[in-house]
PDB file of N, CA and C in Angstrom:
ATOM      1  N   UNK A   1     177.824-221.485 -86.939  1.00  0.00           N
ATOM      2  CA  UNK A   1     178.721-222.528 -86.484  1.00  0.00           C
ATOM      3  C   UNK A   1     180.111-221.943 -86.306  1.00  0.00           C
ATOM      4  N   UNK A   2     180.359-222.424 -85.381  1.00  0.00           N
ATOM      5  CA  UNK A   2     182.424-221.996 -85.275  1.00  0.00           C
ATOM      6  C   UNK A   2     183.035-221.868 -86.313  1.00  0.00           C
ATOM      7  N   UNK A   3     184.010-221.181 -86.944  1.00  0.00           N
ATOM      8  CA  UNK A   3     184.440-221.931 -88.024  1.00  0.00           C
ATOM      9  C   UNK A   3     185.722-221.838 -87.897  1.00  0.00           C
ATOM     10  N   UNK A   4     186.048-221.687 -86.777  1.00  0.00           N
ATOM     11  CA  UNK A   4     187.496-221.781 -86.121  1.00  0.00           C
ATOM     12  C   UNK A   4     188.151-220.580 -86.654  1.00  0.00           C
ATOM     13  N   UNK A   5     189.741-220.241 -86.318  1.00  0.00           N
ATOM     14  CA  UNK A   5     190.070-218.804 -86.780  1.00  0.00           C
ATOM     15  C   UNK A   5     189.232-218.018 -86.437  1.00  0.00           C
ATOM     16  N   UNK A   6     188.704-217.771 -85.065  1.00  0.00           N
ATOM     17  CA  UNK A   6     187.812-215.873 -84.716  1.00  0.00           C
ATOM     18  C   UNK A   6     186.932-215.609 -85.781  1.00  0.00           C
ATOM     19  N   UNK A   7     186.502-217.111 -86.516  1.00  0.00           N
ATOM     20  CA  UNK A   7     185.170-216.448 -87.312  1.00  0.00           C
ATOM     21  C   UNK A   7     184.087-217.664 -87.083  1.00  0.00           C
ATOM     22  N   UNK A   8     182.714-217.415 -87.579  1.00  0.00           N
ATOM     23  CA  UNK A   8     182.013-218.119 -88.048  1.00  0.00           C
ATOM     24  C   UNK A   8     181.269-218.210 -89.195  1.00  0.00           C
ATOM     25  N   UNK A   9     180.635-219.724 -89.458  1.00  0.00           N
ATOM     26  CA  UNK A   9     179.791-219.751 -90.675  1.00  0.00           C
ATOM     27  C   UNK A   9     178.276-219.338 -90.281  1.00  0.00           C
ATOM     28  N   UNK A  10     177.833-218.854 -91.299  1.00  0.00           N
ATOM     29  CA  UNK A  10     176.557-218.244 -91.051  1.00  0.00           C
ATOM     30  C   UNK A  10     175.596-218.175 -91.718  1.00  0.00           C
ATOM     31  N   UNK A  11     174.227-218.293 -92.093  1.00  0.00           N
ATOM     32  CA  UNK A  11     173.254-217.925 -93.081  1.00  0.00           C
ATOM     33  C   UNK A  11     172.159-217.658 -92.592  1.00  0.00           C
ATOM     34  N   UNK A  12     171.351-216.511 -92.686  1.00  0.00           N
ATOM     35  CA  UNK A  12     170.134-216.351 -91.863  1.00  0.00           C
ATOM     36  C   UNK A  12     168.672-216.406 -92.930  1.00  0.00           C
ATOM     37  N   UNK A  13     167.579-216.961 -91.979  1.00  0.00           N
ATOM     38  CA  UNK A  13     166.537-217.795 -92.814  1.00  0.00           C
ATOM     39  C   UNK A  13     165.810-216.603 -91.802  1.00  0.00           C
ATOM     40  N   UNK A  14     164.393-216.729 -92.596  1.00  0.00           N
ATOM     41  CA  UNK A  14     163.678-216.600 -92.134  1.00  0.00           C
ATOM     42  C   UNK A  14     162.251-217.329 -92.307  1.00  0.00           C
ATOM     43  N   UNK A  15     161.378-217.972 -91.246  1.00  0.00           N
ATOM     44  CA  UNK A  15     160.432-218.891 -91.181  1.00  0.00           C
ATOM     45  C   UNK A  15     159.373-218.030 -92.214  1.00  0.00           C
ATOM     46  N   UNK A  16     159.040-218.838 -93.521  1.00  0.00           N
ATOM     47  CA  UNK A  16     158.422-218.119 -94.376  1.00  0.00           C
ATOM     48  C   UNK A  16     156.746-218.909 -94.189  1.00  0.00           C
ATOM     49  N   UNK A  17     156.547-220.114 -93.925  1.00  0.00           N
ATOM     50  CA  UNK A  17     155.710-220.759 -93.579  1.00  0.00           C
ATOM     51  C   UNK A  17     155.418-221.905 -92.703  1.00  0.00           C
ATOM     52  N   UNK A  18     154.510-222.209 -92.075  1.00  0.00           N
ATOM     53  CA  UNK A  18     154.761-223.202 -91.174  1.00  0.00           C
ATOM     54  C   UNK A  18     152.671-224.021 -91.142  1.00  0.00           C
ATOM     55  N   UNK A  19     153.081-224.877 -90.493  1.00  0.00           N
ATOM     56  CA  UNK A  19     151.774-225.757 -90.405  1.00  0.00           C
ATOM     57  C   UNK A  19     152.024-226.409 -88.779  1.00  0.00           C
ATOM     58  N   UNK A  20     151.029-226.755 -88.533  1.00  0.00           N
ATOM     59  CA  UNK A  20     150.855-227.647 -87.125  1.00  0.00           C
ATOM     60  C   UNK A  20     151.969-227.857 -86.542  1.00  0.00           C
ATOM     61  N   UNK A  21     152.702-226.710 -85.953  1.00  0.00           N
ATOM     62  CA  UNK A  21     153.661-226.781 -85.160  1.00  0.00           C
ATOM     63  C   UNK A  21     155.275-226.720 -86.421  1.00  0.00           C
ATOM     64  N   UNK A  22     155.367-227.055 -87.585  1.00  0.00           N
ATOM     65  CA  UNK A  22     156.549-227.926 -88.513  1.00  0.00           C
ATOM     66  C   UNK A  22     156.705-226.501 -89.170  1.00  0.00           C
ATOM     67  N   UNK A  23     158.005-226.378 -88.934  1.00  0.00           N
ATOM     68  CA  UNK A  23     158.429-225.343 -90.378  1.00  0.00           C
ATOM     69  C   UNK A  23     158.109-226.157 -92.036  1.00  0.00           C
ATOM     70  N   UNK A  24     157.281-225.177 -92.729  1.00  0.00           N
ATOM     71  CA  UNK A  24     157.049-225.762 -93.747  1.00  0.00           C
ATOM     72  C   UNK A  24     157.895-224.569 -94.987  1.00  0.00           C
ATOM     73  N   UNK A  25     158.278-223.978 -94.948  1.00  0.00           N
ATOM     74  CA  UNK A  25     159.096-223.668 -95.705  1.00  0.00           C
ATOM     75  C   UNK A  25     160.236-222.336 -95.403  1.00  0.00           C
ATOM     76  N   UNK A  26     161.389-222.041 -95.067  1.00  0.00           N
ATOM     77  CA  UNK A  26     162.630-220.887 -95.044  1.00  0.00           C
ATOM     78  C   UNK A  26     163.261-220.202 -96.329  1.00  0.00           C
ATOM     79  N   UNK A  27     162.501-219.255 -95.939  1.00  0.00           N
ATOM     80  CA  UNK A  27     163.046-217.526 -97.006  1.00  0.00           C
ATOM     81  C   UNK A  27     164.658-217.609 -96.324  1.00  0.00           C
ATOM     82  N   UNK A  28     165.364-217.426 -97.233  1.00  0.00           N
ATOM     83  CA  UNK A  28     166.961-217.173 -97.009  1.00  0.00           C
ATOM     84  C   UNK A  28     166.892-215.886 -97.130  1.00  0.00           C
ATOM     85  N   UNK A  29     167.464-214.960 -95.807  1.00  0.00           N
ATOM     86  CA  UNK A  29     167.662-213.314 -95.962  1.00  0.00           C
ATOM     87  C   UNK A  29     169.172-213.253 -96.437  1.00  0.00           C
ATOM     88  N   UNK A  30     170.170-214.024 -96.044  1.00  0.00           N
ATOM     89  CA  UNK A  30     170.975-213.621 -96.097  1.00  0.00           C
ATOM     90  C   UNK A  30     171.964-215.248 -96.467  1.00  0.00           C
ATOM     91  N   UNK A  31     172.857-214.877 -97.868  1.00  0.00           N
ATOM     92  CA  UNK A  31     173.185-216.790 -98.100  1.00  0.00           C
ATOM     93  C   UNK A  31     174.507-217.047 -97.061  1.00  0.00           C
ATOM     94  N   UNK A  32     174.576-218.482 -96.697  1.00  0.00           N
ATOM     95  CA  UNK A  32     175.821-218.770 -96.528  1.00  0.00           C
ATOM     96  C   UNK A  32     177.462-218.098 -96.318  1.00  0.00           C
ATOM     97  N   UNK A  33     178.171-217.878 -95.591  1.00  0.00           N
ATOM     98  CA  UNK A  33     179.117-217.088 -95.358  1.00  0.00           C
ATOM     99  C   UNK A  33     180.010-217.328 -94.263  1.00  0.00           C
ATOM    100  N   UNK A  34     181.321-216.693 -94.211  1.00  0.00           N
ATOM    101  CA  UNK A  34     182.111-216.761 -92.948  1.00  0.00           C
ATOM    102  C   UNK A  34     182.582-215.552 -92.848  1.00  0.00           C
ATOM    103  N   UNK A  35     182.663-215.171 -91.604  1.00  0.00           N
ATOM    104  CA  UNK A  35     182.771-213.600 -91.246  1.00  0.00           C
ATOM    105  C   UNK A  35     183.153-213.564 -89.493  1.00  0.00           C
ATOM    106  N   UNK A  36     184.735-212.695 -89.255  1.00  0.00           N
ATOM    107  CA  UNK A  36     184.365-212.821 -87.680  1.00  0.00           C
ATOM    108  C   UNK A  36     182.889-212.190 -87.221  1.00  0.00           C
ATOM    109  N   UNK A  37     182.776-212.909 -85.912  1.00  0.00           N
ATOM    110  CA  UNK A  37     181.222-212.544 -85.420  1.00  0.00           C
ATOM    111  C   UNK A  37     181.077-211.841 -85.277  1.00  0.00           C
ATOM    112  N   UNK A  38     181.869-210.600 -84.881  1.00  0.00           N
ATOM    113  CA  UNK A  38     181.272-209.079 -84.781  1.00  0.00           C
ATOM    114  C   UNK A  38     180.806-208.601 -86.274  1.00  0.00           C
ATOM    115  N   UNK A  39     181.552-208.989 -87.328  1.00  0.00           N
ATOM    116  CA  UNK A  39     181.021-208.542 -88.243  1.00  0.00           C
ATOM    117  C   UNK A  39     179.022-209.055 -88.885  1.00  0.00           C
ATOM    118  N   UNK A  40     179.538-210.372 -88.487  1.00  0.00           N
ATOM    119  CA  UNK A  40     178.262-211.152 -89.229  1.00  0.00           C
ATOM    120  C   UNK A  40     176.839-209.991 -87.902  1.00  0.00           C
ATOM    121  N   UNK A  41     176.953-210.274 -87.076  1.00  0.00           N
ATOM    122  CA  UNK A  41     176.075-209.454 -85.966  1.00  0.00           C
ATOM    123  C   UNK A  41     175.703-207.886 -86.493  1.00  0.00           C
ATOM    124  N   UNK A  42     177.068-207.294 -87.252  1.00  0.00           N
ATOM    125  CA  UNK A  42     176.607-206.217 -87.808  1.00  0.00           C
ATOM    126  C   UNK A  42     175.781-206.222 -88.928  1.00  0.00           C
ATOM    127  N   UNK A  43     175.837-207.235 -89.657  1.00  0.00           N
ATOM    128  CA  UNK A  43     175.467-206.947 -91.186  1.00  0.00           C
ATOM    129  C   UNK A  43     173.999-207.505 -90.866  1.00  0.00           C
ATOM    130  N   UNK A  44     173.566-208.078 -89.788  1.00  0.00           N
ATOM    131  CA  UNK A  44     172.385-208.705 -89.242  1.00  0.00           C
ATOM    132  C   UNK A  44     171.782-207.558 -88.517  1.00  0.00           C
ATOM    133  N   UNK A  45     172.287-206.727 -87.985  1.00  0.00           N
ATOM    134  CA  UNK A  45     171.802-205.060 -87.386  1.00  0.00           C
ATOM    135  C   UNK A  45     170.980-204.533 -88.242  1.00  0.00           C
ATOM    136  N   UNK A  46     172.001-204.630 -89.662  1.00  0.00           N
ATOM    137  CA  UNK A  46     171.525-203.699 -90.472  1.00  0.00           C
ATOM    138  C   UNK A  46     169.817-204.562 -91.243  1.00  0.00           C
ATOM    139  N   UNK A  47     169.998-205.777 -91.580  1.00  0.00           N
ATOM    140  CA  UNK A  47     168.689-206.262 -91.409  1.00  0.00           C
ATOM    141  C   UNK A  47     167.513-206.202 -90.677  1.00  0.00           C
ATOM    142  N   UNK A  48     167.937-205.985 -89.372  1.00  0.00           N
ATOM    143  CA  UNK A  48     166.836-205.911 -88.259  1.00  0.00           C
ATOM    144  C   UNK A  48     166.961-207.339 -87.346  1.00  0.00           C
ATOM    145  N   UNK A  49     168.332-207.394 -87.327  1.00  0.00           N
ATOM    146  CA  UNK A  49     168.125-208.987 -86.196  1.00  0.00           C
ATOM    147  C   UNK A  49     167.758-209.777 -86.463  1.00  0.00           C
ATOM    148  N   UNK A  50     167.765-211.003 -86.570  1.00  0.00           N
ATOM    149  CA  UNK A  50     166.740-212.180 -86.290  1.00  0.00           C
ATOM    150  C   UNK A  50     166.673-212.170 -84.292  1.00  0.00           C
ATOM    151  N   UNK A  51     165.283-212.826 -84.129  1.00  0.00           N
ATOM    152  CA  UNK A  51     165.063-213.028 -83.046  1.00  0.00           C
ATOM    153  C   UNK A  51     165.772-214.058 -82.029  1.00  0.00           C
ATOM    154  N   UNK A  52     166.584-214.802 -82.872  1.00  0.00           N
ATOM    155  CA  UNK A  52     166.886-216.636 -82.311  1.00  0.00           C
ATOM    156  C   UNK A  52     168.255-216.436 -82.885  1.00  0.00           C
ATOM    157  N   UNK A  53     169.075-217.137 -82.578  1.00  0.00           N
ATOM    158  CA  UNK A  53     170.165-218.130 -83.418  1.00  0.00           C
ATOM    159  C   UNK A  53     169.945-219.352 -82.769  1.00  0.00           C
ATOM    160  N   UNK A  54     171.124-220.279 -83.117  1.00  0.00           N
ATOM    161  CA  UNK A  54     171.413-221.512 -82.746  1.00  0.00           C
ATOM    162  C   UNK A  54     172.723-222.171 -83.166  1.00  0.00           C
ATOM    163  N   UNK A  55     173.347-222.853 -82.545  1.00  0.00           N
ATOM    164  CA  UNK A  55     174.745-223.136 -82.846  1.00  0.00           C
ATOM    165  C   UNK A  55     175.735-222.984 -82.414  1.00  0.00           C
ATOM    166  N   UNK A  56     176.960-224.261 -82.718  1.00  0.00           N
ATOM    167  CA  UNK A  56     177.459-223.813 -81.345  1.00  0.00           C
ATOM    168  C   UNK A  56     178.526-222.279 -81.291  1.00  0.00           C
ATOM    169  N   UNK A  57     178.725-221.833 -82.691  1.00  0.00           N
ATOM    170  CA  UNK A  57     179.135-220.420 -82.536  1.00  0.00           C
ATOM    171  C   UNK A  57     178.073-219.235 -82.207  1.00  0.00           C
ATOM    172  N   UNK A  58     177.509-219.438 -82.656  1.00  0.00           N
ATOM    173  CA  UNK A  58     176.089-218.632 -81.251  1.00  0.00           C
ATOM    174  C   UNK A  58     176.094-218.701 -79.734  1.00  0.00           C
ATOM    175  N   UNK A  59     176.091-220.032 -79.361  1.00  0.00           N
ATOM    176  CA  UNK A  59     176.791-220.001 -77.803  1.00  0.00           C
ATOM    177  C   UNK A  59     178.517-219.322 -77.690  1.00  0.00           C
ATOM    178  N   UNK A  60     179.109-220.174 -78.606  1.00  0.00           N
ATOM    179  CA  UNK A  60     180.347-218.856 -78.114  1.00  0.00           C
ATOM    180  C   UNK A  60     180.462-218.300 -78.092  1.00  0.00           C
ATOM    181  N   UNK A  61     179.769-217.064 -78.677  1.00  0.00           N
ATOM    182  CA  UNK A  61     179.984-215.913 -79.105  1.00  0.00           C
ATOM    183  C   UNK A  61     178.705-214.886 -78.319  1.00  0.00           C
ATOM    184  N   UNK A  62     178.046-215.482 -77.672  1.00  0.00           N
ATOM    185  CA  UNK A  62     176.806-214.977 -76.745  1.00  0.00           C
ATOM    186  C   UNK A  62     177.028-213.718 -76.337  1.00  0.00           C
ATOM    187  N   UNK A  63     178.346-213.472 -75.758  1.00  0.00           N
ATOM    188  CA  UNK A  63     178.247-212.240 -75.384  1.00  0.00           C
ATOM    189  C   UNK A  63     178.403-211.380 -76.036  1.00  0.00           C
ATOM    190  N   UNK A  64     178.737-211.520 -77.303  1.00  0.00           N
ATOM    191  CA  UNK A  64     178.554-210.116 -78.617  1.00  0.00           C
ATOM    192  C   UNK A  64     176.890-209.718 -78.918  1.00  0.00           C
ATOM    193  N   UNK A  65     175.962-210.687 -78.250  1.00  0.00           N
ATOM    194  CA  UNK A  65     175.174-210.532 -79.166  1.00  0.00           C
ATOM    195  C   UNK A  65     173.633-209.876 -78.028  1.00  0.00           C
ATOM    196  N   UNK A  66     174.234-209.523 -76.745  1.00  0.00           N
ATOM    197  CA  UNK A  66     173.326-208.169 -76.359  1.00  0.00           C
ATOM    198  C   UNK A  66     172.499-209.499 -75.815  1.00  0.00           C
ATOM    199  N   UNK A  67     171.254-208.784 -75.596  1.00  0.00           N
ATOM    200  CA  UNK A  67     169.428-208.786 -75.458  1.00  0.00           C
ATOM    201  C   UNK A  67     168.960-209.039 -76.141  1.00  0.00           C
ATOM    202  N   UNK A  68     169.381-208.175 -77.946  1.00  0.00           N
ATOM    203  CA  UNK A  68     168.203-208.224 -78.786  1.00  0.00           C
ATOM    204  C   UNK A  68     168.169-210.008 -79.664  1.00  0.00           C
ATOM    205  N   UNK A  69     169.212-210.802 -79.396  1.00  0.00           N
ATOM    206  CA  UNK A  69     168.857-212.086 -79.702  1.00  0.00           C
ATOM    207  C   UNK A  69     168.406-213.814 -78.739  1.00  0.00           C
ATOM    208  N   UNK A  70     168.136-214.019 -78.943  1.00  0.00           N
ATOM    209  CA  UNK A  70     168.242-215.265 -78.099  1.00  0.00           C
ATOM    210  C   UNK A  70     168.959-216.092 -78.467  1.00  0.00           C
ATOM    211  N   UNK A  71     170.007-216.861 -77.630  1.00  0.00           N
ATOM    212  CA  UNK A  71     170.622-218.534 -77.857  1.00  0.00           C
ATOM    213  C   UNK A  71     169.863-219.445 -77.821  1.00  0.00           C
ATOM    214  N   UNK A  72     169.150-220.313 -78.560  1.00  0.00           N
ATOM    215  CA  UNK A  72     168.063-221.150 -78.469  1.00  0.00           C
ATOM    216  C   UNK A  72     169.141-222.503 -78.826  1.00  0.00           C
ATOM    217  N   UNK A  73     169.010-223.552 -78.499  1.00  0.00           N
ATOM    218  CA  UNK A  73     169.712-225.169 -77.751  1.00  0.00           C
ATOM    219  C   UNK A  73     169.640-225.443 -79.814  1.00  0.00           C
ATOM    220  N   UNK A  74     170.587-226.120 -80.239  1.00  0.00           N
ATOM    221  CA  UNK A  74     170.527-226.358 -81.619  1.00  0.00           C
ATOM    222  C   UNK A  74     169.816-227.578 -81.337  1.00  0.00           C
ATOM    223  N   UNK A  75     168.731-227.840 -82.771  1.00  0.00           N
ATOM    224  CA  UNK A  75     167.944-228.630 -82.708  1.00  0.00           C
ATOM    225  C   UNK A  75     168.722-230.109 -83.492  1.00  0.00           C
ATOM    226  N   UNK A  76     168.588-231.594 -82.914  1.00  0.00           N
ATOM    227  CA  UNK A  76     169.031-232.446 -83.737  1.00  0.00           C
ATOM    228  C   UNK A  76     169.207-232.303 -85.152  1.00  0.00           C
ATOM    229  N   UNK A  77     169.642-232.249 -85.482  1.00  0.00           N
ATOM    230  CA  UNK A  77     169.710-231.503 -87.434  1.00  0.00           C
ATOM    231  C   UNK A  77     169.554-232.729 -87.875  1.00  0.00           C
ATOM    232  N   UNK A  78     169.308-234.240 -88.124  1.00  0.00           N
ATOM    233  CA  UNK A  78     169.094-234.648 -88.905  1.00  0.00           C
ATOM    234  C   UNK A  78     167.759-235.038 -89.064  1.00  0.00           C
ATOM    235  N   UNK A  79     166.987-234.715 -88.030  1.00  0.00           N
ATOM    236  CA  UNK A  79     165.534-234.705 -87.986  1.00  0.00           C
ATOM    237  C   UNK A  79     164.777-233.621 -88.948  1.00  0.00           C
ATOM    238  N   UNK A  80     165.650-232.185 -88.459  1.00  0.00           N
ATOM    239  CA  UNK A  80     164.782-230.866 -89.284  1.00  0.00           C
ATOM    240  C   UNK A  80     165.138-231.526 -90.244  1.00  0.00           C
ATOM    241  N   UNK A  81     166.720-231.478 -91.263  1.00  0.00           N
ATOM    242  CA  UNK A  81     166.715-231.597 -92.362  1.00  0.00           C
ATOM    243  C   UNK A  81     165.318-232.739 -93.032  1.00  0.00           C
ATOM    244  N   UNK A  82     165.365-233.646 -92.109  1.00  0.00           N
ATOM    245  CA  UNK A  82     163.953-234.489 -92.834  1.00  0.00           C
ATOM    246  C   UNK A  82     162.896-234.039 -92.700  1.00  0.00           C
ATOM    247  N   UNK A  83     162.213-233.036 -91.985  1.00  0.00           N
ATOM    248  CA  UNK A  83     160.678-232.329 -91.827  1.00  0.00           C
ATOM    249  C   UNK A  83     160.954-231.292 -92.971  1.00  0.00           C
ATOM    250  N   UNK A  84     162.331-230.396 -93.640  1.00  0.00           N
ATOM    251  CA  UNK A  84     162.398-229.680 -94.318  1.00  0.00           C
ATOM    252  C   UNK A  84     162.596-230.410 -95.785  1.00  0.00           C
ATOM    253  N   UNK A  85     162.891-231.841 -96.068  1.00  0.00           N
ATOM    254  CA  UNK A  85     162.696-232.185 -96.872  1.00  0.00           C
ATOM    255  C   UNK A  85     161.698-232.648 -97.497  1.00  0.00           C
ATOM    256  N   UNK A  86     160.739-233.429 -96.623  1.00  0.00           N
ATOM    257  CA  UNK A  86     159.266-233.663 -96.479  1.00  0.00           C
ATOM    258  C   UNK A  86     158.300-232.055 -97.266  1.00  0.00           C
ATOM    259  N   UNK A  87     159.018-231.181 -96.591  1.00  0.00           N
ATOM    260  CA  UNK A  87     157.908-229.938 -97.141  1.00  0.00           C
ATOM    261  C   UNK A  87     158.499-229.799 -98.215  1.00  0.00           C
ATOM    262  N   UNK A  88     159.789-230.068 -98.563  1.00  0.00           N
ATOM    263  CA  UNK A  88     160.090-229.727-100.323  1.00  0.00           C
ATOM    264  C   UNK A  88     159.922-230.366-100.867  1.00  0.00           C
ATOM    265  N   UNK A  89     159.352-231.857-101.062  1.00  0.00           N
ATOM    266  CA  UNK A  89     159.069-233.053-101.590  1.00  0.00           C
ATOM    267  C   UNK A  89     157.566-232.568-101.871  1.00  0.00           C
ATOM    268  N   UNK A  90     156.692-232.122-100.890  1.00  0.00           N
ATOM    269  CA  UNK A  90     155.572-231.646-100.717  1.00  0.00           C
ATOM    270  C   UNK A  90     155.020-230.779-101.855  1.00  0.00           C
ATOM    271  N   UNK A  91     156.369-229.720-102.168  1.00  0.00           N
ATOM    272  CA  UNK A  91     155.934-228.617-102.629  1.00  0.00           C
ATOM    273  C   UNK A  91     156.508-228.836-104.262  1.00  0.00           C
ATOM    274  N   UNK A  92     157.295-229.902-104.175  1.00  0.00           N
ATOM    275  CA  UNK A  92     157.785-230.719-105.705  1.00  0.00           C
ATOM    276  C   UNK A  92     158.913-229.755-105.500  1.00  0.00           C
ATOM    277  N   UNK A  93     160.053-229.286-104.985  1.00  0.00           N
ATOM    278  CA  UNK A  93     161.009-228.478-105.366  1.00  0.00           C
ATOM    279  C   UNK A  93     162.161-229.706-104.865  1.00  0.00           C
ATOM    280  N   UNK A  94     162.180-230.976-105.129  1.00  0.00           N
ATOM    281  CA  UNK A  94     163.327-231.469-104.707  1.00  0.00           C
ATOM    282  C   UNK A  94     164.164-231.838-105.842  1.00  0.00           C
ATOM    283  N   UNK A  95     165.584-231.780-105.706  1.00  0.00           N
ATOM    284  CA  UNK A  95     166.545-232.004-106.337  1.00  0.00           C
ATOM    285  C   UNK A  95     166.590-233.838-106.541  1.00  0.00           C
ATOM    286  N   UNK A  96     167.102-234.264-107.955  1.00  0.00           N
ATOM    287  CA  UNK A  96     167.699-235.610-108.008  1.00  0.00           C
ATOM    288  C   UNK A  96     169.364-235.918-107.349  1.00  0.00           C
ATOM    289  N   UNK A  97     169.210-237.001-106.505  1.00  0.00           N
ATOM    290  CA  UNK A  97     170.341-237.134-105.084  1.00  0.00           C
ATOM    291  C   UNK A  97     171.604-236.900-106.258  1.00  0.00           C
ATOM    292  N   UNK A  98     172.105-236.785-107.513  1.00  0.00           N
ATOM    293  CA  UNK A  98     173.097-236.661-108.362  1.00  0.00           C
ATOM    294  C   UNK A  98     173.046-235.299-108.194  1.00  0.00           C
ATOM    295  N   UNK A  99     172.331-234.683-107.921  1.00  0.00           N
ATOM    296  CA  UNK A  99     172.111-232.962-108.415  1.00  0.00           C
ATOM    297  C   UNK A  99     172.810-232.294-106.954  1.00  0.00           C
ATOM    298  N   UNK A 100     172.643-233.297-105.680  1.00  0.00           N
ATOM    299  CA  UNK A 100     173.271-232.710-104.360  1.00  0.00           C
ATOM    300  C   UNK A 100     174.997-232.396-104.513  1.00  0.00           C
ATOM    301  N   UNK A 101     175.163-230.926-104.691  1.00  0.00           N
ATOM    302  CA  UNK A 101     176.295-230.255-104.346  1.00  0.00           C
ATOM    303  C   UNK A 101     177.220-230.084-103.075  1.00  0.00           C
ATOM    304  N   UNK A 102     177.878-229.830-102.167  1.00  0.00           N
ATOM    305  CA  UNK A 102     178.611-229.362-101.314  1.00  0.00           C
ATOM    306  C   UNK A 102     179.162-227.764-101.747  1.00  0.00           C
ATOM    307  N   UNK A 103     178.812-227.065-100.863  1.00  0.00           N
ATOM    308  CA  UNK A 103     178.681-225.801-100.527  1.00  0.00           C
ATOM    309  C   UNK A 103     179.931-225.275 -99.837  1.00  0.00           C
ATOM    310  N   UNK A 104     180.885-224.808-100.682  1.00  0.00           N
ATOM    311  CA  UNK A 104     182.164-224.778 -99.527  1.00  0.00           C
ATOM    312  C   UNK A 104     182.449-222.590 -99.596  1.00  0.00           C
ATOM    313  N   UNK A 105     182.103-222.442 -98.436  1.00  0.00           N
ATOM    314  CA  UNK A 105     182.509-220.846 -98.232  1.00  0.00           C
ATOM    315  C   UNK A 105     183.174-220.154 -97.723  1.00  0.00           C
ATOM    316  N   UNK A 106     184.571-221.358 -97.531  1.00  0.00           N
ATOM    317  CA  UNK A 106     185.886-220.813 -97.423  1.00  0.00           C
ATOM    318  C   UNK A 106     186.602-221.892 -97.938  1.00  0.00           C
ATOM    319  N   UNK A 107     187.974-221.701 -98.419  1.00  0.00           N
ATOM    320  CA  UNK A 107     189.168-222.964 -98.862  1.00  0.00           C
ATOM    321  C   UNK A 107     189.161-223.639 -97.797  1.00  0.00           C
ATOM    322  N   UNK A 108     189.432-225.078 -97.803  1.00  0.00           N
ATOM    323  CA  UNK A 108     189.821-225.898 -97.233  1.00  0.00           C
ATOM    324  C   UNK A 108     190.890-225.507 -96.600  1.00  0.00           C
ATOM    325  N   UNK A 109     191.531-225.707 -94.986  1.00  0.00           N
ATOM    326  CA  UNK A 109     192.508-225.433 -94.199  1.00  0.00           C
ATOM    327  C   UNK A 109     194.113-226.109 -94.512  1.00  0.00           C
ATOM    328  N   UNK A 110     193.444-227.418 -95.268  1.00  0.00           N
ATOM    329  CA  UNK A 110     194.652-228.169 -95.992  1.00  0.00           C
ATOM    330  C   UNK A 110     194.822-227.428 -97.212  1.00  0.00           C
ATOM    331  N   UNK A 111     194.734-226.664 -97.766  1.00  0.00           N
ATOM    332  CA  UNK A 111     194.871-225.946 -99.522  1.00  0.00           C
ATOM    333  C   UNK A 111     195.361-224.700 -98.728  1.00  0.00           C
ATOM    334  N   UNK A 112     194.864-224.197 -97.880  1.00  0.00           N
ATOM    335  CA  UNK A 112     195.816-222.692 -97.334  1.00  0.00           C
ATOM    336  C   UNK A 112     197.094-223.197 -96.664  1.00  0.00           C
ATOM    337  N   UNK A 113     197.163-224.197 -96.115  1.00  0.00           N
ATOM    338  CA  UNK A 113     198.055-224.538 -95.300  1.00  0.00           C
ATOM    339  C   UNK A 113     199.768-224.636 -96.869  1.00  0.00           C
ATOM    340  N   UNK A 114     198.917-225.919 -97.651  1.00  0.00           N
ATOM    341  CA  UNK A 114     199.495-226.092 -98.829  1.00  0.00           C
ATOM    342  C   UNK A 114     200.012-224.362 -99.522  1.00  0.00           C
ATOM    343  N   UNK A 115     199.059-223.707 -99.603  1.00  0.00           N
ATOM    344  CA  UNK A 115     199.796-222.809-100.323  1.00  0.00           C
ATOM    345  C   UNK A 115     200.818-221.706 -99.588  1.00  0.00           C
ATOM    346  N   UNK A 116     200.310-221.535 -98.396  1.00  0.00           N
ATOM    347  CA  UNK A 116     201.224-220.589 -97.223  1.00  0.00           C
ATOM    348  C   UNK A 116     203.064-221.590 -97.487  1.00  0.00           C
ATOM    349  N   UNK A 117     202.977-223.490 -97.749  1.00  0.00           N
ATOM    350  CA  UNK A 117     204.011-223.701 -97.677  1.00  0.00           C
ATOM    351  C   UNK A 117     204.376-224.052 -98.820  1.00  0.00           C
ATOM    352  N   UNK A 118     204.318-223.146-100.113  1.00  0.00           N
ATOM    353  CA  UNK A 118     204.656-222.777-101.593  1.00  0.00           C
ATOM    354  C   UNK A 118     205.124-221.883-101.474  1.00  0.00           C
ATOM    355  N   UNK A 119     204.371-220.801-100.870  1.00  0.00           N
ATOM    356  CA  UNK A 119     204.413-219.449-100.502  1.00  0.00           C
ATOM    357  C   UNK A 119     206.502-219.277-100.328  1.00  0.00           C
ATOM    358  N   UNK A 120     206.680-220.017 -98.720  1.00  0.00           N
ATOM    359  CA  UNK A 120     207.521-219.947 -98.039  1.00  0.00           C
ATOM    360  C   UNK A 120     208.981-220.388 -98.987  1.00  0.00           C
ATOM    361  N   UNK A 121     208.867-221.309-100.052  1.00  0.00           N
ATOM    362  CA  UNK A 121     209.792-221.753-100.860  1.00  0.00           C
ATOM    363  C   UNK A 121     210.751-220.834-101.753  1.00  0.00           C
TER     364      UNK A 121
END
């Protein structure tokens, strides 16, 4: 995804199982992160690529990223998230809705902004 500032957010999965067409479960190769895109593309080299991205910093960034990937159209996300919850419900690995965190992998733009104008004082 964009993540504005010449970088993006990023995490690469890989399809660990699937059934009748449905991803049924994603191996995480690589967690969560923000990195300008040339970098994240490198550290994904050194993995061996994924075949796909998706997102709209994947389309912006298209032309860093050669042949060896495809831009594939991002899929409605609130649908997967429910076929990917369905298979973790499935597999008993679901969290109680109190236990759902927010995942933040950079400061908030208002807390840098705030401290750049501490900084300046």
């Amino acid at each position: 995804m964009d993540a504005h500032r010449h970088e993006v957010f990023s995490a690469l999965f890989e399809i660990a199982a699937s059934f009748e067409g449905e991803v049924a479960a994603l191996r995480e190769v690589e967690p969560p992160m923000v990195a300008p895109p040339a970098d994240t593309i490198e550290r994904w080299t050194a993995l061996g690529l994924p075949s796909a991205v998706c997102g709209d910093g994947a389309a912006m960034y298209a032309n860093l990223l050669g042949t060896a990937m495809v831009v594939v159209q991002t899929p409605p996300l609130a649908g997967l998230i429910g076929r990917l919850a369905t298979a973790a419900a499935r597999d008993g690995s679901t969290v109680a809705p109190a236990g759902v965190q927010p995942l933040y992998v950079r400061r908030p733009d208002a807390e840098v902004a705030r401290d750049r104008a501490h900084l300046k004082r």
